[in-house]
Structure formats: C-alpha cells, structure tokens
Protein backbone atom coordinates (compact mmCIF):
# COMPACT_ATOMS: atom_id res chain seq x y z
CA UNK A 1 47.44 -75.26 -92.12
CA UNK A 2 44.47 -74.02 -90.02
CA UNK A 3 43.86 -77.47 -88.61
CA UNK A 4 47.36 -77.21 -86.86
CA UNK A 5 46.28 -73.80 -84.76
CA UNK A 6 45.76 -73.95 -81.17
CA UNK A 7 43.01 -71.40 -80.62
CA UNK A 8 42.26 -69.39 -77.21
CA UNK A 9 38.52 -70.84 -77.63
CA UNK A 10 39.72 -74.34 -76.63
CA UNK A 11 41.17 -73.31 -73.51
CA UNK A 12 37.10 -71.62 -72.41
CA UNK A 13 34.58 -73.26 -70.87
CA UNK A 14 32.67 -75.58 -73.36
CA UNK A 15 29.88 -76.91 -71.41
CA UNK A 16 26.52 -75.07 -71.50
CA UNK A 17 25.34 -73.22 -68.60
CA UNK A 18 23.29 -75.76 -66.43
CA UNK A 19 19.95 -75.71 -65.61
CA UNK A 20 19.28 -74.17 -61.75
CA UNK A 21 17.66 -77.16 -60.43
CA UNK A 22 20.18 -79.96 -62.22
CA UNK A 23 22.90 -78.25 -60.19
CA UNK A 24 20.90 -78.80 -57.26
CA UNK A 25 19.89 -81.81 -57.80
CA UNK A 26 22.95 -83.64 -59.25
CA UNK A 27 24.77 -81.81 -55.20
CA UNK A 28 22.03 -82.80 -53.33
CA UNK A 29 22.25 -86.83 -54.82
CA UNK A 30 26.23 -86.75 -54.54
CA UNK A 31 25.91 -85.78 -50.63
CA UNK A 32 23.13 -88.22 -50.58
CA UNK A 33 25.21 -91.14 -51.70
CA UNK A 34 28.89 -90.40 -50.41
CA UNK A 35 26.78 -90.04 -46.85
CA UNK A 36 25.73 -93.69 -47.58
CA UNK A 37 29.37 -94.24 -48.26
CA UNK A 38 30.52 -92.72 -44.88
CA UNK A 39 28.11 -94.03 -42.72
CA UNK A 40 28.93 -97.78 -44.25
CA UNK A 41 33.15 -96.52 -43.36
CA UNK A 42 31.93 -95.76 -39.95
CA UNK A 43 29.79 -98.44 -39.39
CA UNK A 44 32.57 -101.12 -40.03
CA UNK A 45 34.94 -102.13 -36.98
CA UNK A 46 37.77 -100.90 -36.93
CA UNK A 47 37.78 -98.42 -39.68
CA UNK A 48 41.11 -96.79 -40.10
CA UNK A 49 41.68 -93.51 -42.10
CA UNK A 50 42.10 -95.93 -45.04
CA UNK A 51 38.97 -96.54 -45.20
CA UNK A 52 37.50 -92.90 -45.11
CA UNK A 53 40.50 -92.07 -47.88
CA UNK A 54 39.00 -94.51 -49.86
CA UNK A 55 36.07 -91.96 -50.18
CA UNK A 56 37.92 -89.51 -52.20
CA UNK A 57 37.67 -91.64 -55.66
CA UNK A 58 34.44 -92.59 -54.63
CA UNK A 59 33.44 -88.76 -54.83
CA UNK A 60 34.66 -88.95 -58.47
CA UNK A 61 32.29 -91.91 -59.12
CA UNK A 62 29.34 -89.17 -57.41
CA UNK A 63 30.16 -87.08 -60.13
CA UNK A 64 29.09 -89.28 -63.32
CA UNK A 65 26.79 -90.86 -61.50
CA UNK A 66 24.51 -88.14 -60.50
CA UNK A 67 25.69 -85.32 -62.67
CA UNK A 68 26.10 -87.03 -65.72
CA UNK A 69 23.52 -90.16 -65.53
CA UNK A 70 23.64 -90.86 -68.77
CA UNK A 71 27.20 -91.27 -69.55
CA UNK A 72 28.77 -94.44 -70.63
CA UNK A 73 31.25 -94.05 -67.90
CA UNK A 74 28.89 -93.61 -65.08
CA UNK A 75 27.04 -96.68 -65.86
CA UNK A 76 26.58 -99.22 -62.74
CA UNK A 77 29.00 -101.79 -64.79
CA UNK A 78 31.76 -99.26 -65.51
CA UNK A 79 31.68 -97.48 -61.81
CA UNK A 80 31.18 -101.02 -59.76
CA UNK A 81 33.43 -103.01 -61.92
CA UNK A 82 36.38 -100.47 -62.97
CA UNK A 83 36.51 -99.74 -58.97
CA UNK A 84 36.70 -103.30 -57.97
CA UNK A 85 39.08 -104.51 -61.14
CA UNK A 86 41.16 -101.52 -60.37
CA UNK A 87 42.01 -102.55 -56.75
CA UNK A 88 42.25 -105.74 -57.90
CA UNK A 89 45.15 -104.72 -60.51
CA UNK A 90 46.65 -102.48 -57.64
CA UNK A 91 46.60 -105.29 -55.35
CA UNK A 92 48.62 -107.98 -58.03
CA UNK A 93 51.05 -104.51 -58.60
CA UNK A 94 51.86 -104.41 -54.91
CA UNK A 95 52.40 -107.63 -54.00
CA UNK A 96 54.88 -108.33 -56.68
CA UNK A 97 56.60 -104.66 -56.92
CA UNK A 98 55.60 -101.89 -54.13
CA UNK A 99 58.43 -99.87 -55.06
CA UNK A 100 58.25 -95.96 -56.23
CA UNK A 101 56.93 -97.24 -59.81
CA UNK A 102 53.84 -99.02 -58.57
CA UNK A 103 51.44 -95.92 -58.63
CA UNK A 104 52.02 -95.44 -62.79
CA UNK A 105 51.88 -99.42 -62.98
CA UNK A 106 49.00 -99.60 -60.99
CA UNK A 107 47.33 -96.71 -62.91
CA UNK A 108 48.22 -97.56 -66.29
CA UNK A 109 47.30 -102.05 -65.93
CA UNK A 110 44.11 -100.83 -64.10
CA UNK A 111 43.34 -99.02 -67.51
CA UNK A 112 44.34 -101.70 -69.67
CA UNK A 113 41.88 -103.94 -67.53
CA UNK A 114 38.92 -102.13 -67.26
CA UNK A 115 38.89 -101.09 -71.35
CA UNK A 116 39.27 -104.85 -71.94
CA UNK A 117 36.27 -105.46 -69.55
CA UNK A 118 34.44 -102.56 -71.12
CA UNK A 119 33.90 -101.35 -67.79
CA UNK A 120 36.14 -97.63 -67.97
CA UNK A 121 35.33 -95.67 -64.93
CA UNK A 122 37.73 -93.06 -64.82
CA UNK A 123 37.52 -93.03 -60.60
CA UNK A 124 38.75 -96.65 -61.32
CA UNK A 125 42.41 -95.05 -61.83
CA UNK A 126 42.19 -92.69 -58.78
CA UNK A 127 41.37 -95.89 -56.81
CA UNK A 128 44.67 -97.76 -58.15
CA UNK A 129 46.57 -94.80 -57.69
CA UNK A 130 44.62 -94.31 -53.97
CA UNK A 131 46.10 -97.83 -53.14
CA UNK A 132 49.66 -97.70 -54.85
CA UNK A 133 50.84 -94.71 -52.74
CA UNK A 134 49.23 -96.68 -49.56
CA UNK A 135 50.35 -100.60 -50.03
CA UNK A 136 50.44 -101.41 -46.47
CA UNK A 137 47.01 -101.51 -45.27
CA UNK A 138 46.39 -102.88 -49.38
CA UNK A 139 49.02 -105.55 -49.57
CA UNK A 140 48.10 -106.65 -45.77
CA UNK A 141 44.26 -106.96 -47.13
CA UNK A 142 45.27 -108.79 -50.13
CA UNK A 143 42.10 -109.40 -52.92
CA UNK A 144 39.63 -108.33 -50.06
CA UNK A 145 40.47 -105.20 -50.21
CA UNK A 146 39.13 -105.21 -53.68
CA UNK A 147 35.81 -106.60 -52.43
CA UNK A 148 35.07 -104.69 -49.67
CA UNK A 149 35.77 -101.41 -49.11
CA UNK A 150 35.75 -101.41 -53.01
CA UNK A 151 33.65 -103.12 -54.56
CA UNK A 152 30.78 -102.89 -51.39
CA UNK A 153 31.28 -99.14 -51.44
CA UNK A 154 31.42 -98.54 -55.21
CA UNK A 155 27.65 -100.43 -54.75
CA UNK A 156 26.15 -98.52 -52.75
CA UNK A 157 26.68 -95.49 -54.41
CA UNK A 158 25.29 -96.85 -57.72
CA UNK A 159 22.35 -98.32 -55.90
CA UNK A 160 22.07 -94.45 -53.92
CA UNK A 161 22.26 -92.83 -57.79
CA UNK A 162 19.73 -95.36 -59.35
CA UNK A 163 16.98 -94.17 -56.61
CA UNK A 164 17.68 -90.80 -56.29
CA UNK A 165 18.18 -90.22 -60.09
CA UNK A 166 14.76 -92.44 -60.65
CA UNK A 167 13.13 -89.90 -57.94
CA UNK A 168 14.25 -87.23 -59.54
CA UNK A 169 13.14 -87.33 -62.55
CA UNK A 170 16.43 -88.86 -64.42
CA UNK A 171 16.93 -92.43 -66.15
CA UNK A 172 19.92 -93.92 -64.26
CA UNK A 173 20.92 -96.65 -65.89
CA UNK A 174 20.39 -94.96 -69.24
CA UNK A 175 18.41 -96.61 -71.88
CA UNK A 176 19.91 -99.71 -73.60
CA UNK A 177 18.73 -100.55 -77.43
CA UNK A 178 16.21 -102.93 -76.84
CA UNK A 179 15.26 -102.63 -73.84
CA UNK A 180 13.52 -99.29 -73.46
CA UNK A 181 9.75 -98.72 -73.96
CA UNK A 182 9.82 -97.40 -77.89
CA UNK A 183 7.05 -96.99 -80.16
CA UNK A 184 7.29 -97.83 -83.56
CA UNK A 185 7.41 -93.45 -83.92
CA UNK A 186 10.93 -93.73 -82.49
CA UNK A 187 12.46 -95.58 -85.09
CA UNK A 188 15.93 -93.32 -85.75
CA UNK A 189 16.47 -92.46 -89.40
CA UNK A 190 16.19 -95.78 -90.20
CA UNK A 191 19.38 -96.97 -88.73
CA UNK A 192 19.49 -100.06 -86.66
CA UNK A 193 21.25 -100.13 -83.00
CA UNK A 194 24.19 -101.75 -84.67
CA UNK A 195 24.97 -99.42 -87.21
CA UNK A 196 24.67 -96.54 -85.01
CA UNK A 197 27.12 -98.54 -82.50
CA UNK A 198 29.32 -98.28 -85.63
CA UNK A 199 28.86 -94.94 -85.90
CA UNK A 200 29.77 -93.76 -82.49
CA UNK A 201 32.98 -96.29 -82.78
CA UNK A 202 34.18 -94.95 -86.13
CA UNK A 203 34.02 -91.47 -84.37
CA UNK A 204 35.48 -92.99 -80.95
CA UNK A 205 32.70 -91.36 -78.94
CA UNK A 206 31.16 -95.20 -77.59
CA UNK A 207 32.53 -93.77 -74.23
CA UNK A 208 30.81 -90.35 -74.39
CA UNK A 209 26.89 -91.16 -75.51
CA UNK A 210 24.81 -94.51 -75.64
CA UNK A 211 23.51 -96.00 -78.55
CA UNK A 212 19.92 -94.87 -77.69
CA UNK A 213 20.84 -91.64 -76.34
CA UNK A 214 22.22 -91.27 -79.80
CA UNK A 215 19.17 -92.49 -81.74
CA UNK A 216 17.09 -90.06 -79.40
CA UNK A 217 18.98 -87.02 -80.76
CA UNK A 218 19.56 -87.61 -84.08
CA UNK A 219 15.51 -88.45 -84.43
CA UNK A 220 14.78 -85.07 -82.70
CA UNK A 221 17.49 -83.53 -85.03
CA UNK A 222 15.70 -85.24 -87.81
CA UNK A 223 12.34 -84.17 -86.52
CA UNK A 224 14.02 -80.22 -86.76
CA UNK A 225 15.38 -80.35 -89.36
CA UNK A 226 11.93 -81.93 -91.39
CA UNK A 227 9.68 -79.15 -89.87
CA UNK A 228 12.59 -76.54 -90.96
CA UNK A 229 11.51 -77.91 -94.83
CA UNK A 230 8.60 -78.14 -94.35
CA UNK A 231 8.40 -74.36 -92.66
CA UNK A 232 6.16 -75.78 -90.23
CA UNK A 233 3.58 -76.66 -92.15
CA UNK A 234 0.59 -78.19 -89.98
CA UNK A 235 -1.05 -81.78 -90.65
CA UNK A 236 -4.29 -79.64 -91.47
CA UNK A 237 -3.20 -77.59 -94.06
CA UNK A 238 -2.32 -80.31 -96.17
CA UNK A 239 -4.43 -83.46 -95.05
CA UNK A 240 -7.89 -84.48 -97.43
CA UNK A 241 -10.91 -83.27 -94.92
CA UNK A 242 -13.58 -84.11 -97.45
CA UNK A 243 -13.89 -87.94 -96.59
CA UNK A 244 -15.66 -90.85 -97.60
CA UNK A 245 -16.86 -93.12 -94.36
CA UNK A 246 -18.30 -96.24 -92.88
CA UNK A 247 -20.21 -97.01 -90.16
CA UNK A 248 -18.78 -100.15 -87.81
CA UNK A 249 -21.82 -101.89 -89.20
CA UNK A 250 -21.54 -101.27 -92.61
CA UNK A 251 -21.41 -104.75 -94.42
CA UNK A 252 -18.11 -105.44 -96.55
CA UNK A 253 -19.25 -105.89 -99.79
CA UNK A 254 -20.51 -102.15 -99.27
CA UNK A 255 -17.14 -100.73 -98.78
CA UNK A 256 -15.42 -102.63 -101.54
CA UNK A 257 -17.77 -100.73 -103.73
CA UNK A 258 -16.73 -97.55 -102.24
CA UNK A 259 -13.11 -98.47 -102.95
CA UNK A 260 -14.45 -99.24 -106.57
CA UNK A 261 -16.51 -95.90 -107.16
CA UNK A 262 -14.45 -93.53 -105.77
CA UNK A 263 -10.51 -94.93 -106.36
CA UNK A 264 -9.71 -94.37 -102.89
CA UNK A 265 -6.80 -95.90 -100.50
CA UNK A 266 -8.59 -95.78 -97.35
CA UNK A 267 -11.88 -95.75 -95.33
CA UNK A 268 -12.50 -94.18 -92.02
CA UNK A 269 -14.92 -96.22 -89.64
CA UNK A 270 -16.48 -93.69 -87.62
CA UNK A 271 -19.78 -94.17 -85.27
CA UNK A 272 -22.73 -92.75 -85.33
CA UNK A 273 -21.84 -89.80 -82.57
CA UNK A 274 -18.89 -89.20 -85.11
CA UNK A 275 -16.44 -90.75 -83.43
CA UNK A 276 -13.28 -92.77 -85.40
CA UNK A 277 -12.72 -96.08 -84.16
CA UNK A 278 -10.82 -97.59 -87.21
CA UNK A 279 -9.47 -97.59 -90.51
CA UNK A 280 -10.25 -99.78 -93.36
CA UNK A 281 -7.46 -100.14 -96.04
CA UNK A 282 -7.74 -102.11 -99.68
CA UNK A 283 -5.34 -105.00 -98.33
CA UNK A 284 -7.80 -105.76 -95.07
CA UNK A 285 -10.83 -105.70 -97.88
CA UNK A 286 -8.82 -108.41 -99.98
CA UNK A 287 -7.97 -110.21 -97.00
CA UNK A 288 -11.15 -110.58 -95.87
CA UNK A 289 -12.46 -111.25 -99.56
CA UNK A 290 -9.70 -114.10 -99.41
CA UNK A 291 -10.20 -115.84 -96.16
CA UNK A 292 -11.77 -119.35 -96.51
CA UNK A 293 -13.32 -118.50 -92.83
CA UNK A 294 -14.61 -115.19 -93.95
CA UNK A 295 -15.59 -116.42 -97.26
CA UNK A 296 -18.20 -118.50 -96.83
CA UNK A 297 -20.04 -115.72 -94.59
CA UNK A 298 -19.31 -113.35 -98.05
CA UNK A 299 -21.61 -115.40 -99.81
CA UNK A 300 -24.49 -115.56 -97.81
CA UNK A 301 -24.07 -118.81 -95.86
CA UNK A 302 -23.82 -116.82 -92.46
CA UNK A 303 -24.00 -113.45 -91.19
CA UNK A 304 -22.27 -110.35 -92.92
CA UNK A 305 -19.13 -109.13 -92.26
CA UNK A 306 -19.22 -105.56 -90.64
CA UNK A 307 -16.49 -102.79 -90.85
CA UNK A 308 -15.92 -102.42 -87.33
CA UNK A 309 -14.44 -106.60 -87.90
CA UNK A 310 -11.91 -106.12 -90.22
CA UNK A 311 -10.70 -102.52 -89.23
CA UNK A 312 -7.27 -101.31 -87.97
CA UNK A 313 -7.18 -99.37 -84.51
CA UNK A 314 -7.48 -96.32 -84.83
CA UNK A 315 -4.06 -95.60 -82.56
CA UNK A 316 -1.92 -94.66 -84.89
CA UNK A 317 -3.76 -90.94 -85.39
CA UNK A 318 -1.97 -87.27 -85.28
CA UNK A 319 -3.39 -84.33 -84.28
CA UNK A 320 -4.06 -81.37 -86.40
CA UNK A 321 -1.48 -78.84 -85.24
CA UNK A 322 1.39 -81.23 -85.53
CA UNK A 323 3.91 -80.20 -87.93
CA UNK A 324 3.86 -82.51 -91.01
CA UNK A 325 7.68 -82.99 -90.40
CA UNK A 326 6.99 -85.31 -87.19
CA UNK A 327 5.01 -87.94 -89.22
CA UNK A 328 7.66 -88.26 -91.88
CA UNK A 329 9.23 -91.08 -90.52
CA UNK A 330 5.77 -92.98 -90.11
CA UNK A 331 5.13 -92.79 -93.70
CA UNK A 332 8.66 -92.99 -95.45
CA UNK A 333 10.76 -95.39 -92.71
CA UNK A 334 7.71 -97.30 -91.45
CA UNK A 335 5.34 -98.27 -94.25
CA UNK A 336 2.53 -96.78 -92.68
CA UNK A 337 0.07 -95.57 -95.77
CA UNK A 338 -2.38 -93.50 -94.21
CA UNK A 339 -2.62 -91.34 -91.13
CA UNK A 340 -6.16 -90.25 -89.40
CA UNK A 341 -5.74 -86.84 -87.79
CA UNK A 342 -7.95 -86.19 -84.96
CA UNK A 343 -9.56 -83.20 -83.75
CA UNK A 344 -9.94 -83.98 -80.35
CA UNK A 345 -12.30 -88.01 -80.24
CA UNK A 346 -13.17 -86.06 -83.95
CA UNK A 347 -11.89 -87.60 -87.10
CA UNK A 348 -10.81 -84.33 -89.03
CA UNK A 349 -8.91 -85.84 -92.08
CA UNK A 350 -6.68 -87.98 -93.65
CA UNK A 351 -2.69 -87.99 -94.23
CA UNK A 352 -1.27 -90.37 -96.80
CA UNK A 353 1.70 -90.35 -98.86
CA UNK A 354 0.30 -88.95 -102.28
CA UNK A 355 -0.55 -85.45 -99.39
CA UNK A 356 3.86 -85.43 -98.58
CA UNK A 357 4.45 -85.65 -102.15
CA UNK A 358 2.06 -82.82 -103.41
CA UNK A 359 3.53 -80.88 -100.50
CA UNK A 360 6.96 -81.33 -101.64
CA UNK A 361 6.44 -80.78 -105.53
CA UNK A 362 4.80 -77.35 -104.54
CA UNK A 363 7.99 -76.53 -102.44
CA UNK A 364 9.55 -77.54 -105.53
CA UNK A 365 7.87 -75.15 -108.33
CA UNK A 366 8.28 -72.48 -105.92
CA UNK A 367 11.56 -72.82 -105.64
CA UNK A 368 11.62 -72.76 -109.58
CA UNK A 369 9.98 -70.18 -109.62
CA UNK A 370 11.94 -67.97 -107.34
C-alpha cells in the first residue's frame, strides 16, 4: 500500500521560505533576550560555568519564543513552567539515583510532568538532561536550583519575548478564545472554541496551533473559498441601489406605511446632506408600536416618535468593492438581515438575504445551462 512508502519528499525542507525581516527580527529578539539571560548569570555572585551552561536550553526556549510566537509550546506557561518542573523532576531523579541512568529518567519523568501540567516546552527536556549529566552543583542546590537559575531565567526571557514581540509587531502571548478583541464578523464557521479544541485534539495538533489561531485561518479559508464561488462578485453588483428612505425626523406612523405600501424589509435613515445614520427594520417598528412607554406618545398624548429614535447604528455597513463572499457569515451564521453598503459617508445600497439567494440561483441555472 502507498500509505506504507517512505518518500524522498519527507526527508526536504517543509517550511516555507521566511519572510526577510521575520528572520531578522525573530535573531535580533533571541540575542536580545539570552543577553538578558547572561547579564542576570553574570550579575549573580559567584556564578560558576553552571550557571552560563544553563544558557544553552535557554537558547532553545529563544527559539519558540521569538521565532515561533504563536506556538502552543512557546507560550509563557509552557516555557516558564516546563523549565522550572523539569529541574524540579531532575532534582527528585538525582537525589534518589545519580547513577548513568538518571539523564533518560530525568528526561523521560520531566515529560511525563510537564504534559500532565499542560505546560510541554520542549527546552524543558534539554534542561533535565542539562542537570542529569551535571548532579553535583544540582543535587548540592537541591529544589533551588529549580527556582533560580531556572525558573528566574526561564522569566526573563518570556518577559524579554513579550516586549520585543509586542514592539515588533507580533502577539506574544497568542490570542486565547475569549479573550481577544473579536467582532461579531469573526465568528469561525460557526463553530464554538470548544468544538474547535475538539478538533485540533481529535487530530493531535493542540500542541502545534491555538484554538484562535485556528478559528483565524479557517475563517480566512472560509472567506477564500466564498469569494472563489462567488468569482468575486462585488457587494455592488448585486445589492438593491434604488431605495426607499427616511429622514431622522420622519414620524413612525409614516414609515410603517412605507413598510405597508411598498412590502419592504428595511428602511435607511439618511440626513438631509445624504448621509446614513441608521437603519429601520419591521421588528424595531413593532416594537415601538408595542411599547406601553412609546405607546401612549403613538396616539397623540405626547410628542411623535422620530426615525432617528428607534433606528439601529448604522455600524454594521460594507463597502461597495467588497467581495460578497466576506459578508456571508454576517447574514447566514449571524442573523444579521440587512446590510447598508456605503460609498464613502454615502449610503449606496442595500444587501439582504433574498440579494445571496438570487445570486446563487443564477450561479445555479448557469450551471444548468452549461
């Protein structure tokens, strides 16, 4: 079977070709913080060449944590505590067994403990292994030694990554789910954090991506993939530009007869220089009609109520050269019904559902047809 095959491929280079100025900047940030690191081994009394050795896992660390930012494994949890709970583990190791089978012990517990703590840093084994083939100075330190040159060390460089990463233009930590500044627009394919948690577990890649680095690509995949159907069809070729408005002003029983007389879903408020500043749907009319507040200024007992005091903000608009594949999501996932698309502070039409599915039965006869 094919599946079986090893293939020369495998053995290439798999990673893309970076970008000039990442390589430059993910060097420039690891010298940055292993200098930190040095100059905190220098500045302690004392220092012996322990210390300084202790900088070689630590360049590992400098590795996911400026060139890879947004890896799981370079995360200030997995690189401060799989360092510390590694030396830890090596230091238990030595003082019971210090023999010529503490180093795969040491490596192999340290593991063990840092996938239970969900803190894998794959440095973390380097700095078992580090200690296991030196257990003087370690066993003579005792836990300490976990603490500080560890743990102290394995700090500073995560604090050095979060500002130069942050400086530089990168998001170190990476986002968490539920944390991050989203808009309702980045909803992902309807999928909630949890279920694309599941996903990256039932593929065993949780330690390659986060959950909301995932979401991010498969909603610009989805995003592709829409406007590819689509064939980039703009939000002006296919949104109503003939529309039926209100002025902020305009009293309410006014644009319930509009809804009446011309069997429409929506109604732009725009100002008398032409500018949109809301939009007035059927359920805000009815709302309004149905308010025991607002009802007894309906029937004349106090002043009218105007458009611009019942209308939605008008933040939720598109532009007319956006692909129609980019407000999918809005109208499908989101249960948005209408979308204003602006021409610069200009209302130029209207997007709602009925608009997507004309679209896509015309893609459909045509494809008949063919």
């Amino acid at each position: 079977m094919s599946h079986g095959r090893l293939h020369l491929s495998g053995f290439l280079p798999v990673l893309p070709r970076p970008v000039g100025h990442e390589v430059w900047r993910a060097s420039a940030g690891a010298a940055f913080g292993i200098g930190l690191c040095a100059l905190l081994a220098l500045a302690i009394p004392d220092a012996g060449s322990f210390r300084l050795a202790l900088i070689a896992p630590l360049g590992a660390s400098a590795v996911l944590a400026f060139a890879v930012p947004n890896a799981p494994l370079a995360q200030p949890w997995s690189a401060v505590a799989g360092n510390t709970l590694s030396a830890l583990v090596a230091v238990v190791v030595l003082s019971i067994y210090s023999g010529p089978w503490a180093p795969p012990l040491a490596v192999g517990l340290a593991i063990a403990v840092m996938m239970l703590a969900r803190a894998l840093h794959p440095p973390g084994g380097a700095v078992a292994l580090l200690a296991a083939l030196h257990p003087e100075p370690v066993i003579e330190a005792g836990p300490a030694f976990a603490v500080a040159p560890v743990g102290v060390m394995s700090a500073l460089l995560v604090g050095a990554a979060i500002v130069f990463n942050r400086m530089t233009g990168r998001v170190y930590p990476f986002r968490q789910t539920g944390d991050e500044e989203e808009t309702a627009e980045d909803v992902r394919l309807g999928l909630t954090g949890d279920e694309l948690a599941t996903l990256l577990q039932t593929f065993r890649q949780s330690a390659n991506i986060g959950v909301a680095d995932l979401g991010r690509l498969l909603a610009a995949a989805e995003r592709e993939a829409a406007n590819h159907r689509f064939d980039n069809v703009s939000c002006a070729e296919i949104m109503t530009a003939q529309l039926i408005t209100v002025t902020p002003d305009t009293d309410i029983r006014q644009a319930a007869k509009l809804f009446r007389q011309h069997r429409i879903k929506s109604l732009p408020v725009v100002d008398r220089h032409g500018r949109f500043s809301g939009l007035i749907l059927q359920a805000d009319i009815i709302d309004a009609l149905t308010a025991p507040k607002l009802d007894r200024r309906i029937v004349g007992r106090s002043p009218k109520i105007t458009a611009a005091e019942i209308a939605r903000p008008a933040d939720r608009s598109t532009t007319t050269d956006t692909p129609v594949g980019q407000i999918l999501n809005r109208l499908a996932i989101q249960g948005t019904e209408t979308v204003p698309v602006m021409a610069g502070e200009r209302l130029a039409g209207i997007i709602t559902r009925s608009d997507i599915m004309r679209l896509l039965l015309t893609g459909a006869r045509e494809r008949q047809t063919a």
